[in-house]
C-alpha atoms as a PDB file:
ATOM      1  CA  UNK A   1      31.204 -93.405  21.558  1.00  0.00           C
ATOM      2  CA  UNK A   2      30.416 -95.472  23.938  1.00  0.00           C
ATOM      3  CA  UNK A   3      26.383 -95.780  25.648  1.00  0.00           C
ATOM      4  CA  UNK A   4      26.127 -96.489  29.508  1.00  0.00           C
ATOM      5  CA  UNK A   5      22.289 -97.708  30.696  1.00  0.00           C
ATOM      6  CA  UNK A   6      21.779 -95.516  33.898  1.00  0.00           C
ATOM      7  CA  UNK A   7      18.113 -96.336  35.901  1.00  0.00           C
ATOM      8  CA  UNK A   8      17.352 -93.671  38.627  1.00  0.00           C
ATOM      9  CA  UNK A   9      14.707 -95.014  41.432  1.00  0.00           C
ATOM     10  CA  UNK A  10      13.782 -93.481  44.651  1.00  0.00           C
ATOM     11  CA  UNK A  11      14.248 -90.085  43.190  1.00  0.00           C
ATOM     12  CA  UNK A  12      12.009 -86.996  44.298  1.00  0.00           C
ATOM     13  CA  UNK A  13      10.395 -84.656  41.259  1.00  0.00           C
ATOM     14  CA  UNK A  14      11.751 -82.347  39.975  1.00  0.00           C
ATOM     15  CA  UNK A  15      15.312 -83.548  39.517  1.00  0.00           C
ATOM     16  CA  UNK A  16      17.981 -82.508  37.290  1.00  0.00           C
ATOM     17  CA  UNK A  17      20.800 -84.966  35.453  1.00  0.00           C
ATOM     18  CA  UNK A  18      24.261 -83.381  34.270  1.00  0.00           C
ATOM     19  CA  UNK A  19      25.612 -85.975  32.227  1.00  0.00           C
ATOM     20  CA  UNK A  20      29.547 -85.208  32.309  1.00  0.00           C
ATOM     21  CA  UNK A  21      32.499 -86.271  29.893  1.00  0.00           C
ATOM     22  CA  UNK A  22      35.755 -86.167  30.698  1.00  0.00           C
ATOM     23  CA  UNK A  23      38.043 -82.958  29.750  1.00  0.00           C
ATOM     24  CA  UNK A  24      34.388 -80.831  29.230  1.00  0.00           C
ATOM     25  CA  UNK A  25      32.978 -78.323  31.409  1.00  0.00           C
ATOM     26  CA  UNK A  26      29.115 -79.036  32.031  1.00  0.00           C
ATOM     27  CA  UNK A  27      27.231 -76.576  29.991  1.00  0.00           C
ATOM     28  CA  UNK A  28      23.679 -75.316  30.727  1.00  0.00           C
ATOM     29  CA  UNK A  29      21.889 -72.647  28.388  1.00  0.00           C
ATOM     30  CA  UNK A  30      18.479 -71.058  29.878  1.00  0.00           C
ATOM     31  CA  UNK A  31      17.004 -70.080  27.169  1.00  0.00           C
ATOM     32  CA  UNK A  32      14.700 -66.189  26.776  1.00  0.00           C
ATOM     33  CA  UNK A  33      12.203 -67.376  24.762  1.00  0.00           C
ATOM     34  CA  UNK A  34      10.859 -71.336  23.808  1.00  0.00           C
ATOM     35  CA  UNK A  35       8.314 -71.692  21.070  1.00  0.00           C
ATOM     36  CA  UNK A  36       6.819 -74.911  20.876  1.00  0.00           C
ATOM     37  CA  UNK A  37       4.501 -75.972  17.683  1.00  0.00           C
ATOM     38  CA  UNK A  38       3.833 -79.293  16.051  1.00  0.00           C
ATOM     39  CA  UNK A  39       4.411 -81.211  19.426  1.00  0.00           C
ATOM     40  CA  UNK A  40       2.517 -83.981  21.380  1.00  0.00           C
ATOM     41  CA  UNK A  41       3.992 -84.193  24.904  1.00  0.00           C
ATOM     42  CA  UNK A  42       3.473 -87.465  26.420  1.00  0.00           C
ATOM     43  CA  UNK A  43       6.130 -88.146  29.701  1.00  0.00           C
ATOM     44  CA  UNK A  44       7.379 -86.273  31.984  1.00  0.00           C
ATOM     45  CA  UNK A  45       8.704 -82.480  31.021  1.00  0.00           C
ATOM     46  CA  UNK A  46      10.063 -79.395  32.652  1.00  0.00           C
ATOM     47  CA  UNK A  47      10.659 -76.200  30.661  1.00  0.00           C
ATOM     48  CA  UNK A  48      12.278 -73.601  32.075  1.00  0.00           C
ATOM     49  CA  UNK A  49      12.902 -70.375  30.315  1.00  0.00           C
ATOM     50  CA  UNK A  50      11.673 -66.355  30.214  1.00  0.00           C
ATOM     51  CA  UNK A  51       8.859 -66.705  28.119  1.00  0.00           C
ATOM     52  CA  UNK A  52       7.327 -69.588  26.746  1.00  0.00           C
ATOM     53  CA  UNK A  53       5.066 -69.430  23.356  1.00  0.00           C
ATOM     54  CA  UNK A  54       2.888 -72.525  22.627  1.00  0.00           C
ATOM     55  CA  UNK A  55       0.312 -73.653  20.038  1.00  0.00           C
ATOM     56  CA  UNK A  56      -0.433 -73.945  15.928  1.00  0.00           C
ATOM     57  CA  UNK A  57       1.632 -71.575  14.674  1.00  0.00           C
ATOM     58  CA  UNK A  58       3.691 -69.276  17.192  1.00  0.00           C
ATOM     59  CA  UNK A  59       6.629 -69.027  14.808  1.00  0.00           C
ATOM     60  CA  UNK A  60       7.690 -69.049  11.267  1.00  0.00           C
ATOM     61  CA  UNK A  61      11.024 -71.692  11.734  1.00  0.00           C
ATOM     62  CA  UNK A  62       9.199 -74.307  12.593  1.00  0.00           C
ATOM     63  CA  UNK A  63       6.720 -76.877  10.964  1.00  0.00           C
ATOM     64  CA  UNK A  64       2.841 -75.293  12.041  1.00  0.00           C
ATOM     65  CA  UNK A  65       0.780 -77.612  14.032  1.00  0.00           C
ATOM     66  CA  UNK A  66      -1.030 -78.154  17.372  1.00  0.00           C
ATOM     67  CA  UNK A  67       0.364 -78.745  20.836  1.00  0.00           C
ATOM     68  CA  UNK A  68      -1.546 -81.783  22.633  1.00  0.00           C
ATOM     69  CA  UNK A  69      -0.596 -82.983  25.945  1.00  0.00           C
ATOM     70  CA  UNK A  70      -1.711 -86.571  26.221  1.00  0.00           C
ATOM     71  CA  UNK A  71      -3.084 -88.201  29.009  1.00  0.00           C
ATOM     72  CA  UNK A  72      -0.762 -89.519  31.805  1.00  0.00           C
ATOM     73  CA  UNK A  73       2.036 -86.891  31.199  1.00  0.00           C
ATOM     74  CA  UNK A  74       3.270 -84.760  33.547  1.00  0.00           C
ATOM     75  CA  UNK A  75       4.024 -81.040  31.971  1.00  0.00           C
ATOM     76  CA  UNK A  76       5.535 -77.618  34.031  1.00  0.00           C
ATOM     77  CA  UNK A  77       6.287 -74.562  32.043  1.00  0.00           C
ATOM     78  CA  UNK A  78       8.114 -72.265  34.595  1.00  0.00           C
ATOM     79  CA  UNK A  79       8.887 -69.086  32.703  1.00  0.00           C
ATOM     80  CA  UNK A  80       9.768 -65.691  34.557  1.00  0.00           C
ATOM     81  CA  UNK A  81       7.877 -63.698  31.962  1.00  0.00           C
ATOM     82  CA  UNK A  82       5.310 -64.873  30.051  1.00  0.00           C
ATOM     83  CA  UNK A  83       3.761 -68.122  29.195  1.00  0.00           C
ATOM     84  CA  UNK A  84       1.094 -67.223  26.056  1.00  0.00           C
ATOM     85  CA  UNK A  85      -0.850 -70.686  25.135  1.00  0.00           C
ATOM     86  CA  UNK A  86      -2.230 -69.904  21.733  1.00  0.00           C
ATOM     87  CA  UNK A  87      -5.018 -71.602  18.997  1.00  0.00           C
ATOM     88  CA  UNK A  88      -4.046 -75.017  18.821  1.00  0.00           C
ATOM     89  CA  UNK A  89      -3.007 -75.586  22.733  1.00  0.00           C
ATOM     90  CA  UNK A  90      -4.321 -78.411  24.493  1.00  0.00           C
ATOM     91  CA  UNK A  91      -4.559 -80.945  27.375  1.00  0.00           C
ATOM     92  CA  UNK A  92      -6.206 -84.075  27.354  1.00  0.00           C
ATOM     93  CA  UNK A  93      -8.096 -85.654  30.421  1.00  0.00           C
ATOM     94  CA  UNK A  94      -5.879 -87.123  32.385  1.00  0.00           C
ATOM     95  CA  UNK A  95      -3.015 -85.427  32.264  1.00  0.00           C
ATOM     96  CA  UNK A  96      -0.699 -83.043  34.237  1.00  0.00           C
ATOM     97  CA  UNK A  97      -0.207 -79.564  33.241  1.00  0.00           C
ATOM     98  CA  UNK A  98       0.913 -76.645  35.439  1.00  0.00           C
ATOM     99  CA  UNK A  99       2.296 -73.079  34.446  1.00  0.00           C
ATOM    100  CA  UNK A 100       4.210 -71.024  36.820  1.00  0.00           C
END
């Protein structure tokens, strides 16, 4: 396998990269429901889904522990149902955080 470096400048937010390989068909899985535990987001990060679940412990298959969004990242949960921010959720000063 082979690694290419690829830089992207100039581009406007939000964007979306397919990466492609020959004799493969692009595939792209929306998922219903994202539960996210145990995680510190820190760059830039677009979830899209139906319903997103996020804090301490918001499911049993996965290690328990709180959700921080540090300072300087740039966070959008865009779920078409619902978007439940449990014990455990949080966002530090100076960072980005929008659900829609």
């Amino acid at each position: 396998m082979m690694n290419y470096p690829v830089t992207f400048q100039d581009v406007v937010k939000p964007y979306y990269v397919t990466i492609l390989r020959d004799g493969y068909i692009p595939y792209l899985k929306n998922p219903t429901t994202v539960y996210i535990q145990n995680q510190t987001l820190s760059s830039l990060s677009y979830i899209s889904c139906q319903t997103i679940s996020a804090g301490h412990h918001v499911t049993d298959t996965q290690s328990q522990g709180d959700v921080l969004i540090q300072s300087g990242a740039n966070v959008t949960f865009d779920a078409t149902g619902d978007i439940l921010l449990d014990k455990g959720f949080s966002v530090a000063l100076g960072a980005s955080f929008e659900a829609k």
